[in-house]
Protein backbone atom coordinates (compact mmCIF):
# COMPACT_ATOMS: atom_id res chain seq x y z
CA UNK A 1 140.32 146.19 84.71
CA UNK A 2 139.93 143.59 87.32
CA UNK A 3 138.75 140.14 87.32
CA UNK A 4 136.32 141.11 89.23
CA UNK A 5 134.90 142.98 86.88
CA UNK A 6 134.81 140.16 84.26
CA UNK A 7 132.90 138.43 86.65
CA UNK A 8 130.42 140.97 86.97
CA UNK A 9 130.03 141.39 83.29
CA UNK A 10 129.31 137.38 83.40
CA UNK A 11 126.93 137.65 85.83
CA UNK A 12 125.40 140.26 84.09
CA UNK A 13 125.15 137.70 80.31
CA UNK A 14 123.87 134.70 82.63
CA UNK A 15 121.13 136.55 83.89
CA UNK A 16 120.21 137.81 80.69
CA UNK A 17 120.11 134.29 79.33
CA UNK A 18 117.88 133.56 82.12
CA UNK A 19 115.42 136.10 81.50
CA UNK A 20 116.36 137.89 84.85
CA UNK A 21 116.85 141.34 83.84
CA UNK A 22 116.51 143.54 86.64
CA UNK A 23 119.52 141.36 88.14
CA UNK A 24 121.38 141.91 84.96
CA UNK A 25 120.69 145.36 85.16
CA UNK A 26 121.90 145.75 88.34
CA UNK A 27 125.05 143.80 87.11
CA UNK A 28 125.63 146.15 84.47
CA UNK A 29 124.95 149.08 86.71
CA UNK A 30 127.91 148.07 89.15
CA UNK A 31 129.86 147.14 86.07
CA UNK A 32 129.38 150.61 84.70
CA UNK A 33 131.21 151.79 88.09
CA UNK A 34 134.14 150.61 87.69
CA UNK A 35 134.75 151.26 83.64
CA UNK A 36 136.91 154.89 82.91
CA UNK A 37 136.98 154.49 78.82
CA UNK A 38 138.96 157.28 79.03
CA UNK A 39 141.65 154.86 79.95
CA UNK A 40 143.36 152.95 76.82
CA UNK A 41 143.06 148.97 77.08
CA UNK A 42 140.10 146.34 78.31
CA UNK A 43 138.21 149.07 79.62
CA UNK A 44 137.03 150.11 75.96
CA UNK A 45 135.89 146.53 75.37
CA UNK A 46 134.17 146.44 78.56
CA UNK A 47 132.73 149.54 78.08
CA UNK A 48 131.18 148.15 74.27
CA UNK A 49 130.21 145.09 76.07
CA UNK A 50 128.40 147.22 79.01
CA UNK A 51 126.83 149.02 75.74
CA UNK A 52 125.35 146.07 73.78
CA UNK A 53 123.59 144.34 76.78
CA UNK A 54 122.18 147.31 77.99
CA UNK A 55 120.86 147.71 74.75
CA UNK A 56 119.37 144.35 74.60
CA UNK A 57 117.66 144.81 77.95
CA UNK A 58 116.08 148.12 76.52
CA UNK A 59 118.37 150.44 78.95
CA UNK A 60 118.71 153.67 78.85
CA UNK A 61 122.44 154.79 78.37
CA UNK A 62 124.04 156.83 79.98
CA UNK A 63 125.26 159.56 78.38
CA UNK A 64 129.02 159.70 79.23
CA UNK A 65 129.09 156.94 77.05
CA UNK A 66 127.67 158.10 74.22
CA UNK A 67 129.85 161.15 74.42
CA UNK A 68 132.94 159.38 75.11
CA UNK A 69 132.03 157.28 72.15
CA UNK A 70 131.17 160.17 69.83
CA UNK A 71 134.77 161.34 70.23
CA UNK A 72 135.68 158.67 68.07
CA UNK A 73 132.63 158.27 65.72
CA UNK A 74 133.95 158.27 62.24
CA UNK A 75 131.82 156.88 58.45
CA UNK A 76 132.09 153.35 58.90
CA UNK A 77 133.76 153.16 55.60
CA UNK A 78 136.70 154.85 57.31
CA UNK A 79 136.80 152.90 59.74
CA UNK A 80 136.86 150.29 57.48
CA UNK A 81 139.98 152.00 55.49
CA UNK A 82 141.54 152.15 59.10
CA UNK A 83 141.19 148.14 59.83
CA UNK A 84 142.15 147.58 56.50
CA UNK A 85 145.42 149.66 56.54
CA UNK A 86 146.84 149.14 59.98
CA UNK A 87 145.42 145.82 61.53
CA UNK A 88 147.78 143.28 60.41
CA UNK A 89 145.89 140.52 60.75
CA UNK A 90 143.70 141.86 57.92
CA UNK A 91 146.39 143.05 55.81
CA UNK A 92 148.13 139.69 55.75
CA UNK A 93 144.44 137.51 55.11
CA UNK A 94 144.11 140.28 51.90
CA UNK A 95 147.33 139.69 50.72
CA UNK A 96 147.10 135.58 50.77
CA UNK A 97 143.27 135.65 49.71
CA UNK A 98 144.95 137.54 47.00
CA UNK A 99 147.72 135.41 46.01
CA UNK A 100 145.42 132.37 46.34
CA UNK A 101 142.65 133.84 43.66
CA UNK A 102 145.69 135.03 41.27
CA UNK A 103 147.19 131.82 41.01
CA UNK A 104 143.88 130.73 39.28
CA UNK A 105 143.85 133.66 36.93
CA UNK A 106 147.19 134.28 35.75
CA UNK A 107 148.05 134.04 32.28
CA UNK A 108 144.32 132.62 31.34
CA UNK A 109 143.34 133.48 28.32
CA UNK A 110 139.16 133.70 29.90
CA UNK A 111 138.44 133.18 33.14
CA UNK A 112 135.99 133.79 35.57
CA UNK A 113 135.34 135.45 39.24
CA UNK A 114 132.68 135.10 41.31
CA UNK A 115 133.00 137.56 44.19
CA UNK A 116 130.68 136.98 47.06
CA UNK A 117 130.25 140.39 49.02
CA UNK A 118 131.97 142.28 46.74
CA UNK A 119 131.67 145.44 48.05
CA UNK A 120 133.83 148.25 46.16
CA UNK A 121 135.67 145.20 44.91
CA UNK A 122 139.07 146.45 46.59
CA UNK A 123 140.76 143.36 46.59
CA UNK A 124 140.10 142.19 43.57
CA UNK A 125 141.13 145.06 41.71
CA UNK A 126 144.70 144.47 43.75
CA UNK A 127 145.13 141.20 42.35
CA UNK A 128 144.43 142.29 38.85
CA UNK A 129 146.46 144.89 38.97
CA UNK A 130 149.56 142.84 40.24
CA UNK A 131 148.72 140.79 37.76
CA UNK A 132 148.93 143.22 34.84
CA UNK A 133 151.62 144.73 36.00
CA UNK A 134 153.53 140.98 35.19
CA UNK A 135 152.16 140.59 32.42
CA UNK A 136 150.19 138.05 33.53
CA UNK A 137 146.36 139.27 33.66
CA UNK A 138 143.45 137.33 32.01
CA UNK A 139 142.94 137.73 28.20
CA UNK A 140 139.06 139.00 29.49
CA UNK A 141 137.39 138.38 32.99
CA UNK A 142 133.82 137.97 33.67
CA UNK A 143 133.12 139.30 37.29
CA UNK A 144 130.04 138.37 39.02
CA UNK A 145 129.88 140.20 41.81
CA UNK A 146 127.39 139.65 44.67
CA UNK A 147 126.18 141.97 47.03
CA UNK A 148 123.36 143.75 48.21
CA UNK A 149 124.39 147.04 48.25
CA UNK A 150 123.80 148.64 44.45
CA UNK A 151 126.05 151.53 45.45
CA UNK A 152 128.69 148.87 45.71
CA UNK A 153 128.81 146.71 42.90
CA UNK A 154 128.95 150.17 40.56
CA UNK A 155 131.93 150.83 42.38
CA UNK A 156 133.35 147.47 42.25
CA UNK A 157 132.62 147.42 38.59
CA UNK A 158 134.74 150.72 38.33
CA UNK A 159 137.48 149.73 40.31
CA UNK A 160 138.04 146.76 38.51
CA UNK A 161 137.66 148.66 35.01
CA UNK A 162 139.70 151.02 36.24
CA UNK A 163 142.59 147.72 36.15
CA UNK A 164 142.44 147.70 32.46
CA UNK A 165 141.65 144.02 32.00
CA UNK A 166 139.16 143.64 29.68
CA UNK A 167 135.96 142.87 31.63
CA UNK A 168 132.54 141.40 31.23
CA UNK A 169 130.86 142.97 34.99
CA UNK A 170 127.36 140.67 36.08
CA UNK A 171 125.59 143.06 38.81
CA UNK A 172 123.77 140.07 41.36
CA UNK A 173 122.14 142.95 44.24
CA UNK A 174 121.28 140.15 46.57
CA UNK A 175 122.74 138.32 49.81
CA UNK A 176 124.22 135.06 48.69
CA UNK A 177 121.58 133.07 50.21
CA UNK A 178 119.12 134.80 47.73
CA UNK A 179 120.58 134.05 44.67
CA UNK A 180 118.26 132.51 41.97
CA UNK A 181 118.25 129.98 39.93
CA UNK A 182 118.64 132.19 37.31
CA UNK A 183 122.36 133.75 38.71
CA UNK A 184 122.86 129.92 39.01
CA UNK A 185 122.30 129.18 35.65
CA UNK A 186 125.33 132.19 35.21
CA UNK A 187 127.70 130.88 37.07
CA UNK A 188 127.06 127.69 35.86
CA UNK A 189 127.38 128.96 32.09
CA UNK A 190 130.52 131.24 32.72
CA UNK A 191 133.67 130.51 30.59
CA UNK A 192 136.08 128.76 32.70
CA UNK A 193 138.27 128.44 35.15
CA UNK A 194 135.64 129.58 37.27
CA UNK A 195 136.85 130.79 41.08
CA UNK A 196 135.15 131.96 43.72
CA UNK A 197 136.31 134.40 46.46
CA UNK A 198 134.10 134.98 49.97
CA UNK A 199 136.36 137.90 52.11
CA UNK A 200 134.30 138.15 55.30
CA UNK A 201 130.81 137.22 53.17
CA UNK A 202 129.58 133.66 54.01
CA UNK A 203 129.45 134.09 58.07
CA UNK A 204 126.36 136.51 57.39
CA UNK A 205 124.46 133.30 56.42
CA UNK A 206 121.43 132.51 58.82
CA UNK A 207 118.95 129.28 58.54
CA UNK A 208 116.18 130.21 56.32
CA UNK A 209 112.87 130.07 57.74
CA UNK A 210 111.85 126.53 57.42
CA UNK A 211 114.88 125.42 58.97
CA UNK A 212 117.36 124.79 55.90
CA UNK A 213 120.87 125.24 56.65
CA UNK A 214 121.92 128.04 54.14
CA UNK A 215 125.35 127.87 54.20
CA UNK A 216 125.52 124.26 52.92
CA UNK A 217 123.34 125.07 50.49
CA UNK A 218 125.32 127.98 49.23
CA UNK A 219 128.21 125.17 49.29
CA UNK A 220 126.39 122.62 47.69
CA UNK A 221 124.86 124.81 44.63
CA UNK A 222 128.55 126.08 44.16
CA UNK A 223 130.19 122.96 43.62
CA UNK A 224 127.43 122.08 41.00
CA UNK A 225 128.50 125.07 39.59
CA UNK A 226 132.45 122.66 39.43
CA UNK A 227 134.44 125.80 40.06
CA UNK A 228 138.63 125.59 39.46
CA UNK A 229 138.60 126.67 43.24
CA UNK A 230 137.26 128.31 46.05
CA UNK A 231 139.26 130.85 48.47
CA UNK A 232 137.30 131.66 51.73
CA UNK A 233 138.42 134.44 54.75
CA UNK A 234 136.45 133.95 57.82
CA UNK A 235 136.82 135.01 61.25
CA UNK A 236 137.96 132.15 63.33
CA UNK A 237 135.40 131.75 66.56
CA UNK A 238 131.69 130.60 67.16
CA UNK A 239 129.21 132.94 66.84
CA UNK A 240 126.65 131.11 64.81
CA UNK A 241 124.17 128.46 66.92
CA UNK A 242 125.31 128.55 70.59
CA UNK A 243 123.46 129.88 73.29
CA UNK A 244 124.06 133.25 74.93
CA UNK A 245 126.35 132.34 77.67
CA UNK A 246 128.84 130.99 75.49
CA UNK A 247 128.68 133.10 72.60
CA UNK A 248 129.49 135.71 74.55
CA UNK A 249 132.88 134.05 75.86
CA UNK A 250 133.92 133.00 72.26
CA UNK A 251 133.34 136.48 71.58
CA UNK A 252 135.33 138.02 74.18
CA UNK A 253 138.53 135.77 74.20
CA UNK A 254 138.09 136.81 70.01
CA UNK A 255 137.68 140.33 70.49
CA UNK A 256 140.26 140.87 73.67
CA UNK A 257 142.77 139.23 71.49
CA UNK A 258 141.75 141.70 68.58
CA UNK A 259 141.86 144.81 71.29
CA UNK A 260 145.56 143.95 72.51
CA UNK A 261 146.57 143.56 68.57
CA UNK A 262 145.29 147.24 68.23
CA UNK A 263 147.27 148.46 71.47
CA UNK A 264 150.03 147.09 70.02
CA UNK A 265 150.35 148.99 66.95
CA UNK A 266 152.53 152.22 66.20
CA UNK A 267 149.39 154.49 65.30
CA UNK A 268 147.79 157.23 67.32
CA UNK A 269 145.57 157.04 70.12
CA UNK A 270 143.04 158.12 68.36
CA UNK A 271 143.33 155.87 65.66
CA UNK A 272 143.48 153.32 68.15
CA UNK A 273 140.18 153.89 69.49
CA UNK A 274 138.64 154.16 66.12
CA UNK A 275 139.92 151.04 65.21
CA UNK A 276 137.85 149.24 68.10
CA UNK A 277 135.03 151.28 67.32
CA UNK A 278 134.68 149.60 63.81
CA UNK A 279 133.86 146.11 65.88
CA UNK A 280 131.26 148.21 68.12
CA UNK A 281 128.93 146.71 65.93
CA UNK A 282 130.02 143.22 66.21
CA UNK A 283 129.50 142.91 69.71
CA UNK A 284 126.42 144.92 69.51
CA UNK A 285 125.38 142.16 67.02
CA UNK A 286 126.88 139.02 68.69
CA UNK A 287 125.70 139.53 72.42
CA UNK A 288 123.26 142.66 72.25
CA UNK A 289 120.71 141.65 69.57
CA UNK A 290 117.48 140.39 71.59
CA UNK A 291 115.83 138.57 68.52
CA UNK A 292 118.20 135.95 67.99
CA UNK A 293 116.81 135.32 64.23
CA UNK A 294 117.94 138.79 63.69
CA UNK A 295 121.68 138.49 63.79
CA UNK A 296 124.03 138.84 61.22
CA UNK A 297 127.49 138.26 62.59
CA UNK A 298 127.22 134.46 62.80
CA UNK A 299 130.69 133.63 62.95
CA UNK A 300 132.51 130.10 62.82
CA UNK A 301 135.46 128.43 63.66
CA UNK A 302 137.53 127.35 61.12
CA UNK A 303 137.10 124.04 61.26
CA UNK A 304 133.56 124.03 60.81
CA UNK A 305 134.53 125.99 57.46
CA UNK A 306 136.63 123.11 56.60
CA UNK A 307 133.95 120.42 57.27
CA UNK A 308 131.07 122.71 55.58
CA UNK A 309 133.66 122.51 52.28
CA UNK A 310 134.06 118.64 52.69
CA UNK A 311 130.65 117.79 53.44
CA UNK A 312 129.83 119.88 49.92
CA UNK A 313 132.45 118.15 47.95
CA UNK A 314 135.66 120.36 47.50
CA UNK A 315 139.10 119.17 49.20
CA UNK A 316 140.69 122.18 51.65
CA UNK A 317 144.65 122.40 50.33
CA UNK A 318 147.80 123.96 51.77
CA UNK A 319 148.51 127.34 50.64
CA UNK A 320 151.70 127.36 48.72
CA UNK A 321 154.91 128.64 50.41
CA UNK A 322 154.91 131.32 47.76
CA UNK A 323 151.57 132.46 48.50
CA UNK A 324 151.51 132.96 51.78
CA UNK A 325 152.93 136.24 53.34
CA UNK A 326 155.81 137.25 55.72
CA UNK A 327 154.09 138.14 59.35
CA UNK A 328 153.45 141.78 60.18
CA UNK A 329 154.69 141.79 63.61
CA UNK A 330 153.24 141.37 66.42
CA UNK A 331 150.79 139.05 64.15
CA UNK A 332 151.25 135.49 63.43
CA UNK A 333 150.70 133.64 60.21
CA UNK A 334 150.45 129.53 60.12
CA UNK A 335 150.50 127.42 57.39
CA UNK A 336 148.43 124.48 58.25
CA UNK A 337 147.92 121.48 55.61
CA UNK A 338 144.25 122.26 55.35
CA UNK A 339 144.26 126.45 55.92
CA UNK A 340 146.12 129.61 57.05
CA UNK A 341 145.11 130.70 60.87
CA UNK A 342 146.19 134.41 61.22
CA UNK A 343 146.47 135.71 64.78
CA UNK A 344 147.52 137.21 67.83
CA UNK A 345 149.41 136.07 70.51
CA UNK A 346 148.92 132.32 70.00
CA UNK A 347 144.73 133.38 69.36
CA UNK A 348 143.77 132.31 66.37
CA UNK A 349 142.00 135.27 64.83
CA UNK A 350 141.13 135.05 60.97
CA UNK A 351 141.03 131.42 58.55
CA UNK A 352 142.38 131.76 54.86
CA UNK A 353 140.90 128.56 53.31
CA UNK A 354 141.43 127.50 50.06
CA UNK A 355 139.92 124.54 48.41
CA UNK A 356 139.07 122.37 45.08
CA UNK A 357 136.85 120.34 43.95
CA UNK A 358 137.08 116.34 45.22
CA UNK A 359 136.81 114.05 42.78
CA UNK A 360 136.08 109.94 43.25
């Protein structure tokens, strides 16, 4: 695909941001001229790009598109399984969230986890399992798990049962911004250590109504709560509060990067493809949602992680040597004094942050 056609597809966000969409349109139209999906590389992404803002400027689609698409239309929860398994980048941020939570658990004779997005509770039910298989699980865990799903947290409660360390489950069926003061008053009153792990939760934040800035209140609440530690995995790019225009190019330096990862790997075609259509909805999210108060993938960069943790009170630390993995080529891991940046050909794709609580 040719810079040219980068151009257009810029042309086409600016004059969406400025409200001219019949000039978009005709943008997109030209854009759509040039794209064969059929092809493997950028002209997927540009095709899901094409896709989002036509969507936001109520378009109809065409339906080569859709069918193209369709080929590769799998549950999301496979797609999920896909990502998970053969994107390295994720692989490596499961393994050192991992090793980050069990060095907080092992050998405790109680201890506590509060899991933020839970969802079947995959990863946690790894660590456990590692651990028991040392010897080294907790005497009993409490598990609060929070998510909105229902469907999930049974699941997570099973999978984590299914572990054989003794268990006390707490079911919280609400985004973390909803929590009450009652779930509050349970994490508070938990037996201790108390750790909490966020895998891809906290970026689906958004600014309450009246303004408030959710996610340092989420921060602020937890660190009343004086947890042993907190272990965070976020996507490393801004998504969150700027306009359009530049959302969009955070997005697509993030998302290229992600693309080439994928072409990269030893896995099918097909699999390939599948694997960029679990981020279809991303970008759909990120640059094709027309209500901006809407929007769920809010992403940040790192280091606005890392000053949301300080602002709240906790103190980012190195990972350990120990606990940070080998690379899967062709990703990179780096062990920075304040995080672990996961990536891609020097892009920095995923953050592993771990912090504590400051004190004085």
């Amino acid at each position: 695909m040719s810079v040219h056609a980068f151009d257009m597809l810029c042309r086409a966000v600016e004059e969406t941001d400025a409200g001219r969409t019949d000039i978009a349109r005709r943008w997109l139209d030209k854009l759509r001229g040039l794209i064969t999906p059929e092809k493997v590389g950028d002209d997927f992404l540009y095709l899901l790009y094409h896709d989002a803002l036509a969507r936001r400027l109520g378009t109809h689609q065409d339906e080569r598109d859709n069918l193209y698409l369709c080929r590769f239309e799998r549950p999301q929860i496979e797609l999920f399984d896909l990502v998970a398994e053969h994107l390295p980048v994720v692989t490596l941020a499961g393994r050192i969230g991992g090793a980050l939570l069990a060095d907080h658990l092992a050998g405790r004779e109680t201890a506590t986890l509060l899991s933020v997005g839970i969802g079947s509770g995959g990863q946690e039910a790894a660590v456990l399992a590692a651990l028991a298989s040392r010897g080294q699980a907790p005497g009993r865990l409490t598990v609060i798990g929070v998510d909105p799903a229902v469907g999930s947290l049974h699941q997570a409660e099973r999978s984590i049962r299914d572990t054989g360390v003794p268990l006390d489950f707490h079911h919280v069926p609400r985004f973390a911004e909803q929590m009450t003061d009652e779930d509050w008053d349970l994490v508070r009153r938990a037996p201790r250590p108390l750790v909490m792990n966020a895998a891809f939760a906290l970026h689906h934040l958004r600014d309450s109504a009246s303004g408030a800035d959710e996610r340092n209140t989420f921060l602020a609440k937890l660190r009343d709560a004086e947890p042993d530690g907190v272990v965070l995995c976020e996507p490393d790019s801004d998504h969150h509060r700027v306009a359009l225009p530049e959302r969009f190019h955070n997005s697509w330096r993030h998302f290229h990067a992600v693309f080439r990862l994928i072409d990269a790997l030893d896995v099918s075609a097909d699999d390939r493809n599948a694997m960029k259509l679990f981020f279809r909805r991303e970008v759909a999210d990120i640059v094709g949602t027309a209500d901006d108060e809407e929007r769920y993938e809010r992403h940040e960069r790192a280091e606005t992680w890392l000053a949301r943790l300080r602002e709240a009170g906790f103190r980012p630390m190195a990972a350990s040597a120990e606990a940070v993995s080998e690379p899967i080529p062709p990703a990179f891991v780096r062990r920075d004094p304040d995080s672990v940046r996961i990536g891609f050909d020097g892009e920095s794709l995923l953050a592993v942050i771990h912090a504590v609580p400051a004190h004085g």
